[in-house]
Protein backbone atom coordinates (compact mmCIF):
# COMPACT_ATOMS: atom_id res chain seq x y z
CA UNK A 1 1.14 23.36 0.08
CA UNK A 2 -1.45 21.05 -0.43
CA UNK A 3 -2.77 18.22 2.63
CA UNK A 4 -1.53 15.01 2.57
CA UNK A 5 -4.99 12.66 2.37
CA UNK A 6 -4.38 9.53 3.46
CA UNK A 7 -7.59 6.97 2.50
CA UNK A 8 -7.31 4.10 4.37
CA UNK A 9 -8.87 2.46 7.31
CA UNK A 10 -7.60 1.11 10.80
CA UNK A 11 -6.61 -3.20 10.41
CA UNK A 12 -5.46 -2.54 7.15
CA UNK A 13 -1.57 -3.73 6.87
CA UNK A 14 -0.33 -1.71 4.28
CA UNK A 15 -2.32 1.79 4.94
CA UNK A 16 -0.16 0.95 9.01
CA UNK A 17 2.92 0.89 7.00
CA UNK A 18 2.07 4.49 5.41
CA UNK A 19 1.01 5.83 8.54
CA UNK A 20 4.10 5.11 10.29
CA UNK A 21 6.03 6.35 7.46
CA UNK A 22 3.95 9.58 8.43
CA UNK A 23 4.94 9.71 11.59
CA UNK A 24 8.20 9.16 11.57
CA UNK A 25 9.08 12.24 8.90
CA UNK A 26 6.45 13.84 11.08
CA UNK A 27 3.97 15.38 8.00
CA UNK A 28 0.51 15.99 9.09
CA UNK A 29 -2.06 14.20 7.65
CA UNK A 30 -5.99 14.08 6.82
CA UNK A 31 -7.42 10.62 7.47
CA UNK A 32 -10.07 9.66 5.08
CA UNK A 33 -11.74 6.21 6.64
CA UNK A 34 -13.14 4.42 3.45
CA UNK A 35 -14.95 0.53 3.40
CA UNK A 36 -12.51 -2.33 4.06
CA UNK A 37 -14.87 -4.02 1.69
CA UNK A 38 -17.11 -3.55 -1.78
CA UNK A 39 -19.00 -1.18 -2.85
CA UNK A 40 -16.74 1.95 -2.30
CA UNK A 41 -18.55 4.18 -4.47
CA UNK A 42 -16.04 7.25 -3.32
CA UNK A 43 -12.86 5.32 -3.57
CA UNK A 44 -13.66 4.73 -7.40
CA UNK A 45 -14.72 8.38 -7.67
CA UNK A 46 -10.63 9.23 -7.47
CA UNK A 47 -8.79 6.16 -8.09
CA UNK A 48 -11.41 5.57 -11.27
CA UNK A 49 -11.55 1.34 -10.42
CA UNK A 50 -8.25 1.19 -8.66
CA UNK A 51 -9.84 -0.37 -4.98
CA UNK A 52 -7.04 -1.45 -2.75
CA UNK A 53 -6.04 0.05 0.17
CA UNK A 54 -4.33 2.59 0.83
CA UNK A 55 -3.93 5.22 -1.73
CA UNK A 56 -3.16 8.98 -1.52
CA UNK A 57 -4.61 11.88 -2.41
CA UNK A 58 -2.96 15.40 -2.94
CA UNK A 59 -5.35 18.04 -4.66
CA UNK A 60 -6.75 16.29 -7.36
CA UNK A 61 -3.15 13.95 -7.80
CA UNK A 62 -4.25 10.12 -6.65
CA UNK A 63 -1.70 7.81 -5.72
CA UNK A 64 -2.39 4.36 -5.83
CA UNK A 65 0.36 1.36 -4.39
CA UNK A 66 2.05 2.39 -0.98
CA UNK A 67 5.44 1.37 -3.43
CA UNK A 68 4.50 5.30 -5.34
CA UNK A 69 3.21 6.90 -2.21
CA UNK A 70 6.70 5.92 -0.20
CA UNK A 71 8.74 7.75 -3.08
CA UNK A 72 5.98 10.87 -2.96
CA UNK A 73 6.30 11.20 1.05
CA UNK A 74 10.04 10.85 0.80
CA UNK A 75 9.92 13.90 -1.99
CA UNK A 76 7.65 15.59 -0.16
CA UNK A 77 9.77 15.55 3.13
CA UNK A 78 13.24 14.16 1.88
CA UNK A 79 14.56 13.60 6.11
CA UNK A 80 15.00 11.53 7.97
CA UNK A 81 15.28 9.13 4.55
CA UNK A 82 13.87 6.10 3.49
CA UNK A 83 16.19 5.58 0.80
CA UNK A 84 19.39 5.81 2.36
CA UNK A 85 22.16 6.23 -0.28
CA UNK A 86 24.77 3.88 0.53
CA UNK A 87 22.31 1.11 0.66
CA UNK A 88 18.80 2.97 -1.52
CA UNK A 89 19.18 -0.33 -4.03
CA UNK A 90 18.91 -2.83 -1.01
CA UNK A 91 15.78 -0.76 0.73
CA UNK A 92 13.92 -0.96 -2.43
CA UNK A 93 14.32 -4.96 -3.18
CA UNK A 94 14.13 -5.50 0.46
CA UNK A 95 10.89 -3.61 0.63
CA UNK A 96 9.44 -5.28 -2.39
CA UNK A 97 9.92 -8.77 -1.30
CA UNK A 98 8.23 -7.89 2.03
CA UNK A 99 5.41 -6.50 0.17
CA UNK A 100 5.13 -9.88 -1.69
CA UNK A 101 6.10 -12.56 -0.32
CA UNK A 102 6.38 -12.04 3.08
CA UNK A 103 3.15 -10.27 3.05
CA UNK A 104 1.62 -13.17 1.33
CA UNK A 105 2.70 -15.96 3.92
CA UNK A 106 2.09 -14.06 6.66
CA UNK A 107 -1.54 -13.42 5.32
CA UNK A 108 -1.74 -17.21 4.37
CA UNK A 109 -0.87 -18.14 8.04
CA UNK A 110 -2.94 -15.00 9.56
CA UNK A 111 -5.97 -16.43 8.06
CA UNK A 112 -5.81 -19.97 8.37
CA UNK A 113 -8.56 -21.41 9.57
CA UNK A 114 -8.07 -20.56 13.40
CA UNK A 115 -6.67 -17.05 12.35
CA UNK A 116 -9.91 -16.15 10.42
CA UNK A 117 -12.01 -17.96 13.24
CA UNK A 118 -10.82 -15.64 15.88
CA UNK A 119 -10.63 -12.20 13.60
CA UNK A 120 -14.60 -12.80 13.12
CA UNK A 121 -15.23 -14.36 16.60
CA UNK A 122 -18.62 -12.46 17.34
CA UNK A 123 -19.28 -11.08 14.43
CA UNK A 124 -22.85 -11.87 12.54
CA UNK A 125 -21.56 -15.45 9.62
CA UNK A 126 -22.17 -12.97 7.06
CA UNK A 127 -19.49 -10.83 7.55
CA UNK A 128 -17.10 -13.21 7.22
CA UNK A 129 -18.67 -14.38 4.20
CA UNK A 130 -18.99 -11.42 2.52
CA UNK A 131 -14.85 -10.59 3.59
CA UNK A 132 -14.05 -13.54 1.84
CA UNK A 133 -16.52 -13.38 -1.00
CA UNK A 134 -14.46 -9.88 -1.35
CA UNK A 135 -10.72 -11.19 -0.95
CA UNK A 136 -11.79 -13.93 -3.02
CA UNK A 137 -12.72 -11.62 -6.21
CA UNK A 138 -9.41 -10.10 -6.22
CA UNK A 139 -7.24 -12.95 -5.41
CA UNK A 140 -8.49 -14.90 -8.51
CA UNK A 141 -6.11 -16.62 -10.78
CA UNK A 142 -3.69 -16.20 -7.31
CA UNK A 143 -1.43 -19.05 -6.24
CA UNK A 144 -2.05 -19.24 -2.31
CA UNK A 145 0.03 -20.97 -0.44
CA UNK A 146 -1.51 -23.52 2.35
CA UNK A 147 -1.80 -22.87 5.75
CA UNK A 148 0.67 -25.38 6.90
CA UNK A 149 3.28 -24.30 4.03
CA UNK A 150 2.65 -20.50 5.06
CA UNK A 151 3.47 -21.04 8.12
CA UNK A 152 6.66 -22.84 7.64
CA UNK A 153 7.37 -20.08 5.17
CA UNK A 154 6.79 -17.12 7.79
CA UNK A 155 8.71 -18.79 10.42
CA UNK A 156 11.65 -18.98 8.18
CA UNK A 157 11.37 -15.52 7.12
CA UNK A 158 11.31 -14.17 10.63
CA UNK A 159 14.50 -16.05 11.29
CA UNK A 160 15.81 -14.55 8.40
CA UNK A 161 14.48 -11.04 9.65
CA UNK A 162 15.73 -12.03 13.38
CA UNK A 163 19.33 -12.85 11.50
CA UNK A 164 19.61 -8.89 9.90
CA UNK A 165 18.62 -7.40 12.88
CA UNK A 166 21.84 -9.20 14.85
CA UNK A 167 23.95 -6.36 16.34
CA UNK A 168 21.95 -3.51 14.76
CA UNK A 169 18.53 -1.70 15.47
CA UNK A 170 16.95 -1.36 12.11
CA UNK A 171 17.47 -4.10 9.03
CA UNK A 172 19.94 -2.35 7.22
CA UNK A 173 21.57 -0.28 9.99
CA UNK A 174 20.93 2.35 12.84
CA UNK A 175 18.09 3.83 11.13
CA UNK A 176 15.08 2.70 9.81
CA UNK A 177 14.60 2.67 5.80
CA UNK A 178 11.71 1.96 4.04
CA UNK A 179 12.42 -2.09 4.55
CA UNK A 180 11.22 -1.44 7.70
CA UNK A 181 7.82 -0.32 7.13
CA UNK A 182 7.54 -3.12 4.54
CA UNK A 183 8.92 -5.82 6.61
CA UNK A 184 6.98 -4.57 9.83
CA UNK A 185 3.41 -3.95 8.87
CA UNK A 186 2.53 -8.34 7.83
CA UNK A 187 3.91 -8.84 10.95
CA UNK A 188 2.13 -6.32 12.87
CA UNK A 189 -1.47 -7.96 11.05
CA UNK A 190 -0.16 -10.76 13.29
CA UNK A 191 0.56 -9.16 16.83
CA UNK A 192 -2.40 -6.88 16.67
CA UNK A 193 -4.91 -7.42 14.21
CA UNK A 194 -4.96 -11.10 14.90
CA UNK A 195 -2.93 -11.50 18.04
CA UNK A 196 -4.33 -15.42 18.66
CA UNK A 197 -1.87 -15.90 16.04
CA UNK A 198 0.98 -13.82 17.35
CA UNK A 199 2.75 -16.20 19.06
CA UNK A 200 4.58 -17.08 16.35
CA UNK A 201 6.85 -14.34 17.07
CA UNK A 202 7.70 -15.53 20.26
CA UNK A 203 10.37 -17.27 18.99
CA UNK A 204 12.48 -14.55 17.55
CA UNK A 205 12.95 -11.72 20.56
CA UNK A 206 14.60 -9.48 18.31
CA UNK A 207 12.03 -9.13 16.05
CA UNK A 208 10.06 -8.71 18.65
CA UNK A 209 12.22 -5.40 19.94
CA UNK A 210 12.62 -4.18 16.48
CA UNK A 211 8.37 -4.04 15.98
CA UNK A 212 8.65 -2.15 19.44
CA UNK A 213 11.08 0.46 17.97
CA UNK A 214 8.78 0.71 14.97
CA UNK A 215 5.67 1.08 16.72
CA UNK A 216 7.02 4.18 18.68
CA UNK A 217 7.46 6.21 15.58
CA UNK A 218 3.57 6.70 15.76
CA UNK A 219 1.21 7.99 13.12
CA UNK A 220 2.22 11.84 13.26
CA UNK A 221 -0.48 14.60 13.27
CA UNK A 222 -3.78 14.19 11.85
CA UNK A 223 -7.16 15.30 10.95
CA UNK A 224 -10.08 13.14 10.55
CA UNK A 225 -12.44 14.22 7.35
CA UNK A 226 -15.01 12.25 5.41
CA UNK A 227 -14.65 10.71 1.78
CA UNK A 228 -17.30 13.43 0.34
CA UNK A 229 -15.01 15.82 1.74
CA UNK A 230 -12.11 14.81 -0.02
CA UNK A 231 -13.61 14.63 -3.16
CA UNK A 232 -14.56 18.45 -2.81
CA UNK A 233 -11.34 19.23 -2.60
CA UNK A 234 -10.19 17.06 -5.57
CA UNK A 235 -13.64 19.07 -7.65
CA UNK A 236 -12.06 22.59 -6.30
CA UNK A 237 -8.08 21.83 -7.36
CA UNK A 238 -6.26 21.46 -10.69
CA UNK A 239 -3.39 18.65 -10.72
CA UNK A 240 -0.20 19.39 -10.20
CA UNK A 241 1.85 20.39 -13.19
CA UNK A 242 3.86 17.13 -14.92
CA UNK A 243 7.67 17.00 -14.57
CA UNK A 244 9.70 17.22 -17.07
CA UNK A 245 11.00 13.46 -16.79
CA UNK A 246 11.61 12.01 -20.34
CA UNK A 247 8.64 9.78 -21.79
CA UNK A 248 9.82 6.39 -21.19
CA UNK A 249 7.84 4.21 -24.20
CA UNK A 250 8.30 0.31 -23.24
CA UNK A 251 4.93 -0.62 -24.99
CA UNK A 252 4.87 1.36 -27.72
CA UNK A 253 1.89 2.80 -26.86
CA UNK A 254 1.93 7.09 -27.28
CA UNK A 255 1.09 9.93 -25.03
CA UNK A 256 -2.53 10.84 -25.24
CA UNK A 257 -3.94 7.11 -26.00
CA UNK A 258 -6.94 5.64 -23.97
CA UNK A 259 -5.24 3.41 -21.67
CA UNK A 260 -5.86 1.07 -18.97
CA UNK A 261 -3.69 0.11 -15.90
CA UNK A 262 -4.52 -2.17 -13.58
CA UNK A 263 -1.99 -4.45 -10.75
CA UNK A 264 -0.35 -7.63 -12.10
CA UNK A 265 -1.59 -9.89 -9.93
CA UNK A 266 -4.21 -9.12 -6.31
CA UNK A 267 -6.69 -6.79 -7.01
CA UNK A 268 -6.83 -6.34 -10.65
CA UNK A 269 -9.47 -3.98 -11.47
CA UNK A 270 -8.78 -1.39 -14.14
CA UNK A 271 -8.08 2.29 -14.22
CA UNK A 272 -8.96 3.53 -17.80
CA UNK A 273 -7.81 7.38 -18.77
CA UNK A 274 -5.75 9.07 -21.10
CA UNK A 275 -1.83 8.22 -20.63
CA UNK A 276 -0.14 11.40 -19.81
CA UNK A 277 3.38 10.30 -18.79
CA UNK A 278 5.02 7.04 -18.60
CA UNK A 279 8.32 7.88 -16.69
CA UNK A 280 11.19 5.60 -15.51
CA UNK A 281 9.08 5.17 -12.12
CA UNK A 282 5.68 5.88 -12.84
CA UNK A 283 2.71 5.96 -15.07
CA UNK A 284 0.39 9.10 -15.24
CA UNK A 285 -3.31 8.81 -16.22
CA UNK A 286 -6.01 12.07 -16.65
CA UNK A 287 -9.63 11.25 -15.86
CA UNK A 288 -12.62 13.04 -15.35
CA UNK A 289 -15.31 12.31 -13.06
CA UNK A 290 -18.79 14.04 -12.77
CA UNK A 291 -17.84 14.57 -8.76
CA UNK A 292 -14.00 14.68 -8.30
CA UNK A 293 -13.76 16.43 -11.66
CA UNK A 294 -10.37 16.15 -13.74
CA UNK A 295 -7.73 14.13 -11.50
CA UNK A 296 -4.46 12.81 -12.47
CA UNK A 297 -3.85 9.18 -10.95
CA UNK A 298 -0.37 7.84 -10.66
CA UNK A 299 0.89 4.17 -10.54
CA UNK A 300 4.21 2.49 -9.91
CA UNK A 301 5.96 0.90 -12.73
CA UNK A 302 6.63 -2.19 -11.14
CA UNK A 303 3.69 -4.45 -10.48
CA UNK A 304 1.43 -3.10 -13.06
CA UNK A 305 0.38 -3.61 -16.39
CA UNK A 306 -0.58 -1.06 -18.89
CA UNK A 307 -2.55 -1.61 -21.96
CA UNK A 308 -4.06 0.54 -24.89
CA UNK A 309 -7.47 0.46 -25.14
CA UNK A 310 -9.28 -0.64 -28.67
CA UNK A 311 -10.63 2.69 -30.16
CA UNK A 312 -14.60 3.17 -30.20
């Protein structure tokens, strides 16, 4: 069985919320440490333009949105669950509006202007510039919310967290589901990547337990490698072989077109390739690249937009 390659580095939100995943089904794990910022020459070497963080890599399969890689880790090591069948439908739309909009507040309020003051306190102006300068190219055509309206907005949420955890350990229940992870990891940006701002938890204690509960789950076992590592392995294995999960045509677009996908909204940079499957949950695209060779990169459904590319 092929390593799990986890490319990610350590303050980012949503690479904590796979890692914990990873620790609590307790898979080992390679840890890949790529730029928080542009250029990320290797990163585009698998994911083909795809830049956010964190994305997987199995072989020469690339997973891109932490929404995919939670369904791959979950088929990959089915218990303890993240998709609990009596409430899988609730986990998943849970999840997704933590991914969104509570992510989105909580990063409005976590860099406000005394959030991103203290993040960069010491650090040389032009690192902060050039963060921004970077957040700021794939944010564009974004609606941010203020700082004084985020924060309004996040302290409501976390009631509304505070209010699901009342008489139970977990948000849906004695067990944590993959709401958890999504719900957790804004709010964990808050108490440790930026604590100065984490006392806006200090007003809902049981939120405050429940991040403890999450937080000893851990990362699981892992092995540090380097990005030109990971690409030879990618250059030495074939993708895995396709399903056999019915072609699901919403665009009328047919297998074997030149295709681009890219996210709906943050970070919209393309991946071009040839569309290989388009199933109920996923899109499939083959590219080839003069280091990483022939990969297959995969994409959720939901939250991207796929489009056929003019013939040259």
């Amino acid at each position: 069985m092929q390593d799990l390659i986890l490319h990610h580095y350590p303050t980012s939100p949503f690479s904590e919320k796979v890692r914990l995943i990873l620790g609590y089904k307790q898979l080992a794990w390679k840890s890949v440490i790529i730029p928080s910022i542009m250029p990320k020459p290797d990163v585009l070497a698998l994911t083909g333009g795809y830049r956010k963080t964190p994305f997987l890599q199995i072989g020469a399969d690339i997973y891109c949105d932490t929404a995919l890689i939670c369904d791959v880790l979950e088929h990959r090591q089915p218990s303890p669950t993240l998709y609990p069948t009596h409430n899988k439908g609730v986990a998943r739309v849970l999840a997704q509006w933590a991914d969104t909009t509570l992510f989105w507040a909580a990063m409005a309020y976590n860099l406000s202007p005394r959030g991103a003051a203290a993040m960069f306190a010491g650090a040389p102006p032009e690192v902060a510039k050039a963060f921004s300068a970077d957040r700021g190219a794939m944010a564009v055509g974004m609606t941010r919310l203020r700082p004084g309206d985020a924060t309004a907005a996040y302290k409501s949420y976390l009631r509304r967290l505070a209010n699901m955890l009342e008489g139970q350990a977990y948000l849906l229940g004695d067990a944590p589901t993959v709401a958890d992870f999504a719900a957790y990891h804004p709010l964990w940006f808050s108490r440790v990547r930026n604590a100065v701002m984490g006392d806006i938890l200090n007003a809902t204690p049981g939120v405050l337990a429940w991040m403890d509960r999450i937080a000893a789950l851990g990362h699981g076992s892992f092995d540090k490698i380097d990005s030109g590592d990971a690409i030879a392995v990618a250059a030495a294995s074939q993708p895995q072989a396709l399903g056999d999960e019915p072609f699901q045509d919403e665009h009328g677009i047919p297998l074997g077109s030149r295709v681009s996908i890219a996210a709906e909204t943050f970070g919209t940079e393309t991946t071009e390739g040839e569309l290989i499957a388009a199933t109920r949950m996923h899109y499939t695209l083959r590219r080839t690249d003069e280091r990483a060779g022939t990969v297959h990169v995969h994409f959720p459904r939901v939250g991207y937009v796929l489009r056929a590319l003019d013939a040259a």
